[in-house]
C-alpha atoms as a PDB file:
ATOM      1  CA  UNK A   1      81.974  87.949 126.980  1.00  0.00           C
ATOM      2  CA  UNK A   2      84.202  90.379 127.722  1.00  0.00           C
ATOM      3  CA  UNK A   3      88.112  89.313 126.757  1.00  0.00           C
ATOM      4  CA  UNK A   4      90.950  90.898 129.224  1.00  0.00           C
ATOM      5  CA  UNK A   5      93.413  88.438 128.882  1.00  0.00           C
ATOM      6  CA  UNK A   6      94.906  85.302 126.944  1.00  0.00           C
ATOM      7  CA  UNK A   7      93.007  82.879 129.679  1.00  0.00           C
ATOM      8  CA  UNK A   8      89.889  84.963 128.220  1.00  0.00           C
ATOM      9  CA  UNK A   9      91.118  83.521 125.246  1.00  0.00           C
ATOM     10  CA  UNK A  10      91.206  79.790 125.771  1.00  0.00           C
ATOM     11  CA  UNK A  11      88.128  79.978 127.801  1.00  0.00           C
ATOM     12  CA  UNK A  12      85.994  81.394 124.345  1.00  0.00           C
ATOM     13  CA  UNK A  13      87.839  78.592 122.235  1.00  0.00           C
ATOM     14  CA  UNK A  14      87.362  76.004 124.412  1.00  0.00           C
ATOM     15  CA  UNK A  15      83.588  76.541 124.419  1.00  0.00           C
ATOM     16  CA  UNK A  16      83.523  77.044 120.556  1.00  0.00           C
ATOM     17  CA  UNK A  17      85.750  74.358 120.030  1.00  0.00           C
ATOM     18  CA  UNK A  18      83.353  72.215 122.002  1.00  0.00           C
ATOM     19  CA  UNK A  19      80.651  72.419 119.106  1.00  0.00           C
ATOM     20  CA  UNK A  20      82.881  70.254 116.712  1.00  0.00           C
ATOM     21  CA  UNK A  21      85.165  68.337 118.836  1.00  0.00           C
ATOM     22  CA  UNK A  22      84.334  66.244 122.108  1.00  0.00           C
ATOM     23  CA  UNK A  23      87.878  65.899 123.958  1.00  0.00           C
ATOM     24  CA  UNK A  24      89.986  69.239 124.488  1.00  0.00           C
ATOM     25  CA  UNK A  25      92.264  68.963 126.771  1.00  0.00           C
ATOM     26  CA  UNK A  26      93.645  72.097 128.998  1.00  0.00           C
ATOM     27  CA  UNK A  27      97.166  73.530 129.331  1.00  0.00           C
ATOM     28  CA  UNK A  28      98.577  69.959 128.117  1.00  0.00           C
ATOM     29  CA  UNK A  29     102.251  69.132 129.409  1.00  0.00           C
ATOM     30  CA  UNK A  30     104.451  68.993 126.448  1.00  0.00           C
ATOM     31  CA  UNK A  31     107.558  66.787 126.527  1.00  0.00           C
ATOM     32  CA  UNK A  32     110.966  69.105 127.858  1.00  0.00           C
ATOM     33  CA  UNK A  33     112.742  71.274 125.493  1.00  0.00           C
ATOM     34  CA  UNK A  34     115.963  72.785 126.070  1.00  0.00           C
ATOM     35  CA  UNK A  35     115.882  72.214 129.619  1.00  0.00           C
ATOM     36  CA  UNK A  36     112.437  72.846 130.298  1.00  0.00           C
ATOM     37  CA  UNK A  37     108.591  72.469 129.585  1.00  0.00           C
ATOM     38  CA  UNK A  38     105.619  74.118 129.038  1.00  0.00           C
ATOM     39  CA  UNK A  39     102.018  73.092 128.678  1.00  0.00           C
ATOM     40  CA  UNK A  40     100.010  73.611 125.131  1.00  0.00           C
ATOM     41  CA  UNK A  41      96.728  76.143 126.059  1.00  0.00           C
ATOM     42  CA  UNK A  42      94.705  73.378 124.403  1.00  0.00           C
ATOM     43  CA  UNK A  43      95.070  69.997 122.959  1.00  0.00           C
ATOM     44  CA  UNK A  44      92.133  68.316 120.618  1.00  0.00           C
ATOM     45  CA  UNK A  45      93.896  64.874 121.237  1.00  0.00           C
ATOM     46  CA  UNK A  46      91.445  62.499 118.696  1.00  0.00           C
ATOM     47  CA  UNK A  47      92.779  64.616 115.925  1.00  0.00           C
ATOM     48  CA  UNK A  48      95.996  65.595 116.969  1.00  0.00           C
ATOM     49  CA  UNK A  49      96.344  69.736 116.937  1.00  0.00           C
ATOM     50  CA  UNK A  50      97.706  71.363 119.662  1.00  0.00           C
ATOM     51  CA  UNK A  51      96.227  75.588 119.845  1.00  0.00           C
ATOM     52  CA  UNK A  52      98.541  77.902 120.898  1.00  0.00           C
ATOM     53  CA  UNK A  53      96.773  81.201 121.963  1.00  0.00           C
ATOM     54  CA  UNK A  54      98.716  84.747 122.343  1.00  0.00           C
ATOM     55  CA  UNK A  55      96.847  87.791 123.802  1.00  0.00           C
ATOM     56  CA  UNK A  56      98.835  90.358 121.861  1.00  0.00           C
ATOM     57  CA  UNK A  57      99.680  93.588 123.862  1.00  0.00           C
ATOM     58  CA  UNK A  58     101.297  96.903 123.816  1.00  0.00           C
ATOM     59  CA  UNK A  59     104.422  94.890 125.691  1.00  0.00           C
ATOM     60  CA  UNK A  60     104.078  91.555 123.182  1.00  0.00           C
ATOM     61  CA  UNK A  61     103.777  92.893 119.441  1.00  0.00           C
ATOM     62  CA  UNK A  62     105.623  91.018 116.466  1.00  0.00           C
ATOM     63  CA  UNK A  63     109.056  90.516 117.706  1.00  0.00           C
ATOM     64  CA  UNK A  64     108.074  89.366 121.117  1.00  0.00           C
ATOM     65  CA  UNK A  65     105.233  87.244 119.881  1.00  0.00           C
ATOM     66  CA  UNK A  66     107.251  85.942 116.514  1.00  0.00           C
ATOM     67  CA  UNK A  67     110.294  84.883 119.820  1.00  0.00           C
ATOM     68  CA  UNK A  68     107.643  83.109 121.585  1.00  0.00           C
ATOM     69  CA  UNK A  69     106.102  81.290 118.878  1.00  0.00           C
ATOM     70  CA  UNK A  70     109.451  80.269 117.672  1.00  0.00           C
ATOM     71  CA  UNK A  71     109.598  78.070 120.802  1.00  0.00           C
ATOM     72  CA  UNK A  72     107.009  77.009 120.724  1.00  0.00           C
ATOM     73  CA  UNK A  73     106.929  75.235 117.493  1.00  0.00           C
ATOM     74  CA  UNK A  74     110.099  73.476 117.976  1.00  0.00           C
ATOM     75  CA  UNK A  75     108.560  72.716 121.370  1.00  0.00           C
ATOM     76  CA  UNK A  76     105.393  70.922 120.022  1.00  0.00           C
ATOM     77  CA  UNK A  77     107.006  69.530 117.145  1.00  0.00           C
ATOM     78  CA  UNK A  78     108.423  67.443 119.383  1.00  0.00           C
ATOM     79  CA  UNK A  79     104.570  66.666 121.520  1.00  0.00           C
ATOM     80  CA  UNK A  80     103.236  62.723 120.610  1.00  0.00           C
ATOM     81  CA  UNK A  81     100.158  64.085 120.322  1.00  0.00           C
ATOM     82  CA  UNK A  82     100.817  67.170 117.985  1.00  0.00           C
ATOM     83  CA  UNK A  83     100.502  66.536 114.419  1.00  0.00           C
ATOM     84  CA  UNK A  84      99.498  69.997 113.497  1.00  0.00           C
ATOM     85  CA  UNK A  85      99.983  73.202 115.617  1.00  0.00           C
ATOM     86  CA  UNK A  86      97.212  76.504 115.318  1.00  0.00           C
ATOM     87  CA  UNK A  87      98.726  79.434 116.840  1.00  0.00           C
ATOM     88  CA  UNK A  88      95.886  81.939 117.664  1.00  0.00           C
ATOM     89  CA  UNK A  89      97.154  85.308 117.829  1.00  0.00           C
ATOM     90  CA  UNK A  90      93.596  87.845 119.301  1.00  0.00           C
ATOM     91  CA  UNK A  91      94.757  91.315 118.935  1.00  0.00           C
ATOM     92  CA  UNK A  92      91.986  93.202 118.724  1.00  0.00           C
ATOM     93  CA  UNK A  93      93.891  96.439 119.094  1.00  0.00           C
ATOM     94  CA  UNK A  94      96.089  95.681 116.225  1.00  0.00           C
ATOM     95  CA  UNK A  95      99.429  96.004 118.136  1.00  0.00           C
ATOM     96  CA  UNK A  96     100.435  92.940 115.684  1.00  0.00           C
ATOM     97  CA  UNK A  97     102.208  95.943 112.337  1.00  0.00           C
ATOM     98  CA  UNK A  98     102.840  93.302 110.343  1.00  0.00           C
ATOM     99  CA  UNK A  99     100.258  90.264 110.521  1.00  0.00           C
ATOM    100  CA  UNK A 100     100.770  88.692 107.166  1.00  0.00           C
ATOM    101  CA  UNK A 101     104.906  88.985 107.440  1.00  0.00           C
ATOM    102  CA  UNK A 102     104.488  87.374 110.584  1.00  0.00           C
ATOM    103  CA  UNK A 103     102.445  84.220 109.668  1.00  0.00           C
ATOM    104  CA  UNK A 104     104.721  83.694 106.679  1.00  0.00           C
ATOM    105  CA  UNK A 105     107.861  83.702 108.638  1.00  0.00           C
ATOM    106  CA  UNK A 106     106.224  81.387 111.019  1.00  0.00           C
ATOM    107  CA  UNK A 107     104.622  78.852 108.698  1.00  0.00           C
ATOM    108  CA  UNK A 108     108.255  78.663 107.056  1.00  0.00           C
ATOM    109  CA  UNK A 109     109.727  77.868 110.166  1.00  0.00           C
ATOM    110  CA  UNK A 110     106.770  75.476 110.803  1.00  0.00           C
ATOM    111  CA  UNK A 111     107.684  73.864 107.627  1.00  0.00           C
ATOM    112  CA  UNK A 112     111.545  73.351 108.723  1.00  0.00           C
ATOM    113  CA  UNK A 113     111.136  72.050 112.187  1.00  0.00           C
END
Protein backbone atom coordinates (compact mmCIF):
# COMPACT_ATOMS: atom_id res chain seq x y z
CA UNK A 1 0.00 0.00 0.00
CA UNK A 2 1.40 2.90 -1.01
CA UNK A 3 0.91 5.97 1.76
CA UNK A 4 0.58 9.69 0.12
CA UNK A 5 -1.33 11.23 2.62
CA UNK A 6 -2.79 11.25 6.31
CA UNK A 7 -6.26 9.62 4.81
CA UNK A 8 -3.55 6.88 3.63
CA UNK A 9 -3.03 6.81 7.12
CA UNK A 10 -6.35 6.06 8.73
CA UNK A 11 -7.23 3.83 5.93
CA UNK A 12 -3.94 1.27 6.99
CA UNK A 13 -5.05 1.65 10.78
CA UNK A 14 -8.40 1.14 10.32
CA UNK A 15 -7.77 -2.21 8.60
CA UNK A 16 -5.09 -3.21 11.24
CA UNK A 17 -7.06 -2.00 13.91
CA UNK A 18 -9.82 -4.23 12.64
CA UNK A 19 -7.81 -7.48 13.71
CA UNK A 20 -8.26 -6.65 17.52
CA UNK A 21 -11.18 -4.45 17.79
CA UNK A 22 -14.75 -4.86 16.10
CA UNK A 23 -16.31 -1.16 16.22
CA UNK A 24 -14.03 1.81 14.84
CA UNK A 25 -15.72 4.47 14.11
CA UNK A 26 -14.58 7.19 11.28
CA UNK A 27 -13.81 10.91 11.60
CA UNK A 28 -16.04 10.94 14.95
CA UNK A 29 -17.66 14.48 15.79
CA UNK A 30 -16.15 15.66 18.95
CA UNK A 31 -18.14 17.97 21.23
CA UNK A 32 -17.23 22.10 20.28
CA UNK A 33 -14.18 23.66 21.59
CA UNK A 34 -13.47 27.19 21.57
CA UNK A 35 -16.02 27.95 19.15
CA UNK A 36 -15.73 25.12 17.00
CA UNK A 37 -15.41 21.26 16.29
CA UNK A 38 -13.60 18.80 14.70
CA UNK A 39 -14.03 15.10 14.16
CA UNK A 40 -11.42 12.40 15.82
CA UNK A 41 -9.75 10.29 12.53
CA UNK A 42 -10.90 7.23 14.49
CA UNK A 43 -12.79 6.28 17.52
CA UNK A 44 -12.61 2.48 19.08
CA UNK A 45 -15.84 3.38 21.10
CA UNK A 46 -16.13 -0.21 23.36
CA UNK A 47 -12.86 0.81 24.85
CA UNK A 48 -12.86 4.33 24.75
CA UNK A 49 -9.52 5.73 22.71
CA UNK A 50 -9.88 8.17 20.29
CA UNK A 51 -6.51 7.96 17.35
CA UNK A 52 -5.38 11.00 16.20
CA UNK A 53 -3.26 10.52 12.98
CA UNK A 54 -0.73 13.35 11.54
CA UNK A 55 0.97 12.83 8.11
CA UNK A 56 4.08 14.80 8.98
CA UNK A 57 5.46 16.99 6.06
CA UNK A 58 8.07 19.34 4.95
CA UNK A 59 5.18 22.22 5.78
CA UNK A 60 3.99 20.33 9.32
CA UNK A 61 7.29 19.37 11.33
CA UNK A 62 7.43 19.76 15.28
CA UNK A 63 6.11 23.14 15.91
CA UNK A 64 3.23 22.88 13.56
CA UNK A 65 2.40 19.35 14.55
CA UNK A 66 3.22 19.95 18.56
CA UNK A 67 0.26 23.39 17.76
CA UNK A 68 -2.07 20.97 16.36
CA UNK A 69 -1.86 18.32 18.79
CA UNK A 70 -2.15 20.81 21.52
CA UNK A 71 -5.77 21.24 20.36
CA UNK A 72 -6.45 18.54 20.01
CA UNK A 73 -5.97 17.11 23.37
CA UNK A 74 -7.84 19.71 25.13
CA UNK A 75 -10.37 19.03 22.38
CA UNK A 76 -10.85 15.26 23.16
CA UNK A 77 -10.36 15.59 26.69
CA UNK A 78 -13.44 16.97 26.63
CA UNK A 79 -15.12 13.79 23.97
CA UNK A 80 -17.70 11.27 26.24
CA UNK A 81 -16.27 8.71 24.58
CA UNK A 82 -12.44 9.48 24.96
CA UNK A 83 -10.83 8.03 27.89
CA UNK A 84 -7.45 7.76 26.37
CA UNK A 85 -6.14 9.63 23.25
CA UNK A 86 -3.15 7.86 20.68
CA UNK A 87 -1.77 10.45 18.54
CA UNK A 88 -0.08 8.71 15.51
CA UNK A 89 2.47 10.81 14.08
CA UNK A 90 3.83 8.59 10.27
CA UNK A 91 6.78 10.48 9.15
CA UNK A 92 8.57 8.35 7.26
CA UNK A 93 10.87 11.06 5.98
CA UNK A 94 11.83 12.10 9.39
CA UNK A 95 10.79 15.80 9.03
CA UNK A 96 9.71 15.25 12.90
CA UNK A 97 14.01 16.75 14.52
CA UNK A 98 13.03 16.09 17.67
CA UNK A 99 10.61 12.96 18.17
CA UNK A 100 11.29 12.09 21.74
CA UNK A 101 11.15 16.06 22.94
CA UNK A 102 8.02 16.13 21.25
CA UNK A 103 6.12 13.16 22.85
CA UNK A 104 7.34 14.30 26.26
CA UNK A 105 6.03 17.74 25.95
CA UNK A 106 2.84 16.28 24.75
CA UNK A 107 2.25 13.49 27.25
CA UNK A 108 2.88 16.35 29.97
CA UNK A 109 0.33 18.36 28.59
CA UNK A 110 -1.82 15.17 28.26
CA UNK A 111 -1.30 14.72 31.87
CA UNK A 112 -2.56 18.45 32.77
CA UNK A 113 -5.63 18.69 30.67
Amino acid sequence: MEIRDEYDVQDLLHALLLVEFGDIRREEWTPSYAGGSARADLLIKDDEIVIETKFATKSLRDKKLGEQLIVDIARYSKHPDCGALVCFIYDPQHHVENREALRRDLETLGELV
